[in-house]
N, C-alpha and C. Protein backbone atom coordinates (compact mmCIF):
# COMPACT_ATOMS: atom_id res chain seq x y z
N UNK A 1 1.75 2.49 -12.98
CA UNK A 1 2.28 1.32 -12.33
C UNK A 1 2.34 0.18 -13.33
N UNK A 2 3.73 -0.47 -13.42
CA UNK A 2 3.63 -1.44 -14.28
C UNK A 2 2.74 -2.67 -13.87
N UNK A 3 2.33 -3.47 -14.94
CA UNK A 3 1.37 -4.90 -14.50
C UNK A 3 1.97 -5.89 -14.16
N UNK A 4 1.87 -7.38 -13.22
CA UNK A 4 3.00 -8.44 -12.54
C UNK A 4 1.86 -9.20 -12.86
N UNK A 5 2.53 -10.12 -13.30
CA UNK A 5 1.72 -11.36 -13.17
C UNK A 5 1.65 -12.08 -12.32
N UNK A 6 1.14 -12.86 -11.36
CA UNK A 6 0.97 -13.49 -10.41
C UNK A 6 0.64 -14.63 -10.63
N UNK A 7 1.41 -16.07 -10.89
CA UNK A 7 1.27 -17.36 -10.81
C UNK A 7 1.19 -18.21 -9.84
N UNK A 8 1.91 -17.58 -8.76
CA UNK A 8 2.22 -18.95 -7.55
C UNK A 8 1.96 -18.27 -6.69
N UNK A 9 1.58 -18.77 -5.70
CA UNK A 9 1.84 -18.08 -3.87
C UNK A 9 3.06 -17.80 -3.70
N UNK A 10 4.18 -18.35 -4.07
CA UNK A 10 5.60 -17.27 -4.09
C UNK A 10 5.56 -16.09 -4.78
N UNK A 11 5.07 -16.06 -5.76
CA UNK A 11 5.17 -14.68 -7.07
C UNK A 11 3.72 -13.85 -6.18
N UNK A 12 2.84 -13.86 -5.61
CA UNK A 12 2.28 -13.49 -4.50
C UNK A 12 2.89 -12.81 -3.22
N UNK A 13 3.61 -13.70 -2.69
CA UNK A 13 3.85 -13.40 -1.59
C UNK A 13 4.95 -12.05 -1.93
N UNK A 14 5.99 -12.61 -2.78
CA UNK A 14 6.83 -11.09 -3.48
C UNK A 14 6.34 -10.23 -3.96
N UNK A 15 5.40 -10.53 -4.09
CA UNK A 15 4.61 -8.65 -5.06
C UNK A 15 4.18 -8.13 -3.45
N UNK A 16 3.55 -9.19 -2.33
CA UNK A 16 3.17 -8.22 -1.61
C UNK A 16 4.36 -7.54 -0.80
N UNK A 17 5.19 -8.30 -0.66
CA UNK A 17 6.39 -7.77 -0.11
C UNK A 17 6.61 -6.69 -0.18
N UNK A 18 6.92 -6.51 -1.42
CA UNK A 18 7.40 -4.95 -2.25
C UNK A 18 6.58 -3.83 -2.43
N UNK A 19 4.89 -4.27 -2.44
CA UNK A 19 4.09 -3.45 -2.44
C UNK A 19 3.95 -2.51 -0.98
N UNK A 20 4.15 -3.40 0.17
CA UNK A 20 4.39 -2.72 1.46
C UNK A 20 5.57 -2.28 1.92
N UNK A 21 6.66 -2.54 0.89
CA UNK A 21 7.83 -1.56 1.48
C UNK A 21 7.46 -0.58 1.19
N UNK A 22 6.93 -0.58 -0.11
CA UNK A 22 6.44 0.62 -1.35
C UNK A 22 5.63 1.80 -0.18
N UNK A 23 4.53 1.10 -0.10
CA UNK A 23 3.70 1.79 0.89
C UNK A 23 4.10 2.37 2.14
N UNK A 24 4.73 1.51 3.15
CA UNK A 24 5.48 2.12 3.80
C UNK A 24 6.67 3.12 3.79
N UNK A 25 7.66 2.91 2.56
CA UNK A 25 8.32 4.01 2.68
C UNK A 25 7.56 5.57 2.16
N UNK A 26 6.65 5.50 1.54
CA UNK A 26 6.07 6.79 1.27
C UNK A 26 5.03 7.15 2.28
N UNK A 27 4.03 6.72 2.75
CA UNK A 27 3.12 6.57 3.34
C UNK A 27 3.60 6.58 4.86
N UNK A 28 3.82 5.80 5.15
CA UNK A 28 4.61 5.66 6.30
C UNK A 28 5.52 6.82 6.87
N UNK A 29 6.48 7.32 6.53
CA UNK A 29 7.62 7.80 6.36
C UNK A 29 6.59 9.54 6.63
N UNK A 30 5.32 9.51 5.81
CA UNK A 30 4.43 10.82 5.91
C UNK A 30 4.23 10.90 7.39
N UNK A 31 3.29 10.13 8.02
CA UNK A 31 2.99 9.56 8.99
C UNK A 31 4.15 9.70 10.44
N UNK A 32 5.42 9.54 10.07
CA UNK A 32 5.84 9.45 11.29
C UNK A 32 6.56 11.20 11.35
N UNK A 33 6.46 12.08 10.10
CA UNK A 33 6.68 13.23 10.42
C UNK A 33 5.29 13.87 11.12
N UNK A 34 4.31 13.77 10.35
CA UNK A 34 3.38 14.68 11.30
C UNK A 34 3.28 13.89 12.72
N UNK A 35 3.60 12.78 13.02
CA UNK A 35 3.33 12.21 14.45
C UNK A 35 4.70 13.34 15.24
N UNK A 36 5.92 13.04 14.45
CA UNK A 36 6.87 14.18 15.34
C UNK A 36 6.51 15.11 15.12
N UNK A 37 5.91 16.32 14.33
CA UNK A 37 5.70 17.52 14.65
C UNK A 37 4.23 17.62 15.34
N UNK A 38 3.61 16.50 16.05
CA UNK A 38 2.58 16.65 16.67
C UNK A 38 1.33 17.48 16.08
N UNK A 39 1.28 17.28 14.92
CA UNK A 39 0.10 17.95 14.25
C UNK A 39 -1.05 16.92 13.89
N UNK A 40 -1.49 16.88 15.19
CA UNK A 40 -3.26 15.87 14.79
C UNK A 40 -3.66 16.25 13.80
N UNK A 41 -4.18 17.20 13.29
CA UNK A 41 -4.58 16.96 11.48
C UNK A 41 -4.06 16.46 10.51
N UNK A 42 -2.37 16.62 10.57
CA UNK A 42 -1.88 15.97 9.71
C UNK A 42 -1.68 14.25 9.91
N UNK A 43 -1.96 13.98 11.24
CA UNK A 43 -1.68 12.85 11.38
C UNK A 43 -2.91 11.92 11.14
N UNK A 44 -4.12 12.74 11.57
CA UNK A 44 -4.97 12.16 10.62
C UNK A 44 -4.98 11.83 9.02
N UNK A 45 -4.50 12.98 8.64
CA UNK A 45 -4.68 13.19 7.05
C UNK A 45 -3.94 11.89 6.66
N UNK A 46 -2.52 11.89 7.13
CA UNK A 46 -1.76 11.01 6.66
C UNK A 46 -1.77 9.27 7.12
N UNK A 47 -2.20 9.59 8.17
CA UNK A 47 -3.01 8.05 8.84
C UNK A 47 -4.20 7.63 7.52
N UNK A 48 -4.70 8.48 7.19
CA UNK A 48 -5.93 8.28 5.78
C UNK A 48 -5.26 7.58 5.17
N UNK A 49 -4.25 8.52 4.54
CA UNK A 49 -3.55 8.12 3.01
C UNK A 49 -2.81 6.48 3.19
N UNK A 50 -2.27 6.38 4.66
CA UNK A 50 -1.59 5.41 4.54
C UNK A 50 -2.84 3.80 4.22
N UNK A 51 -4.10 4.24 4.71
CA UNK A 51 -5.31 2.61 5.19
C UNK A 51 -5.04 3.02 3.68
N UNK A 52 -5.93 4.58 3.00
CA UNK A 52 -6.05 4.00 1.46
C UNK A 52 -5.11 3.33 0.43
N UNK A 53 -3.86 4.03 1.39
CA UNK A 53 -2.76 3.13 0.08
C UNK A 53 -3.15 1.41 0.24
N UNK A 54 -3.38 1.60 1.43
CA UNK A 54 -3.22 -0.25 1.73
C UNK A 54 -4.84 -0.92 0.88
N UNK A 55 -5.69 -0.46 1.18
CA UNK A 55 -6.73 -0.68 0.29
C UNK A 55 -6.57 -0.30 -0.66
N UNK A 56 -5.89 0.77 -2.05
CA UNK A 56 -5.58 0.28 -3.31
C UNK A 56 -4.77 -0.97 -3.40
N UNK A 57 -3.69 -1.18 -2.80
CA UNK A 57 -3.28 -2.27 -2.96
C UNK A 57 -4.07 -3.55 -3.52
N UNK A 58 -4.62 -3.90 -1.92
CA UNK A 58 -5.75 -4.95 -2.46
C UNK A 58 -6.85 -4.59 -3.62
N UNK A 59 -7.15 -3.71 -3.63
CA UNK A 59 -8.00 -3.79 -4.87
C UNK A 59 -7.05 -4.07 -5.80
N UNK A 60 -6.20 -3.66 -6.13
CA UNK A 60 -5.48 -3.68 -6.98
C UNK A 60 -5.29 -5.24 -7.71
N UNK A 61 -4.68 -6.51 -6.47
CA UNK A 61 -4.54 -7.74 -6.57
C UNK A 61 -6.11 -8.38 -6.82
N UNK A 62 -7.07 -7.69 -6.32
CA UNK A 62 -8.51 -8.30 -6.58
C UNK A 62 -9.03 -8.41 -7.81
N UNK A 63 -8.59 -7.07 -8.61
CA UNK A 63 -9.00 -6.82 -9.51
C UNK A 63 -8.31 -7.75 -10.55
N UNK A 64 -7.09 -7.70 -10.80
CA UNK A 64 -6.19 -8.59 -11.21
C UNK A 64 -7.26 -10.19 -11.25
N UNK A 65 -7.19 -10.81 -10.36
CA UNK A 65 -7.89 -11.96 -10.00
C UNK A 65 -8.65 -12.14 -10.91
N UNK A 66 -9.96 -10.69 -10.89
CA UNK A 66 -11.26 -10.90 -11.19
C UNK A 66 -11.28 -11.14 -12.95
N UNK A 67 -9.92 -10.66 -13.21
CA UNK A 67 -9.61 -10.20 -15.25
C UNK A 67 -9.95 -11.80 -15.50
N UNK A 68 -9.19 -12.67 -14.63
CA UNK A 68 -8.86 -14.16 -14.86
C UNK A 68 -10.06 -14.83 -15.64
N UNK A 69 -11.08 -14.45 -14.28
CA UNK A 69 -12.22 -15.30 -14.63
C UNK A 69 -12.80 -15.44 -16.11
């Protein structure tokens, strides 16, 4: 994954933008097939993948932060 710099609460608010289309179209997109083929395991599995994508995310911006200090 390339690195963004983040200066403003606009340059913020666009990284997160894109980071949750990001997430959603892969993640998401998992998610609403096993919900149509009605496979509770997979919909668990993929219900997982989607919170962890969303928590790398934020770590991701946290970590970023923390380089600053």
């Amino acid at each position: 994954m390339e690195t963004t710099t983040i200066s403003n609460r606009a340059e913020f608010a666009q990284w997160a933008i894109e980071r949750s289309r990001a997430i959603v179209a892969e993640q998401g997109s998992n998610l609403a097939l096993a919900a149509r083929d009605m496979n509770d395991e997979q919909i668990a599995e993929t219900g997982n993948a989607l919170g962890q994508a969303i928590v790398d995310a934020l770590l991701e911006v946290f970590d970023g932060l923390l380089e600053e200090e």
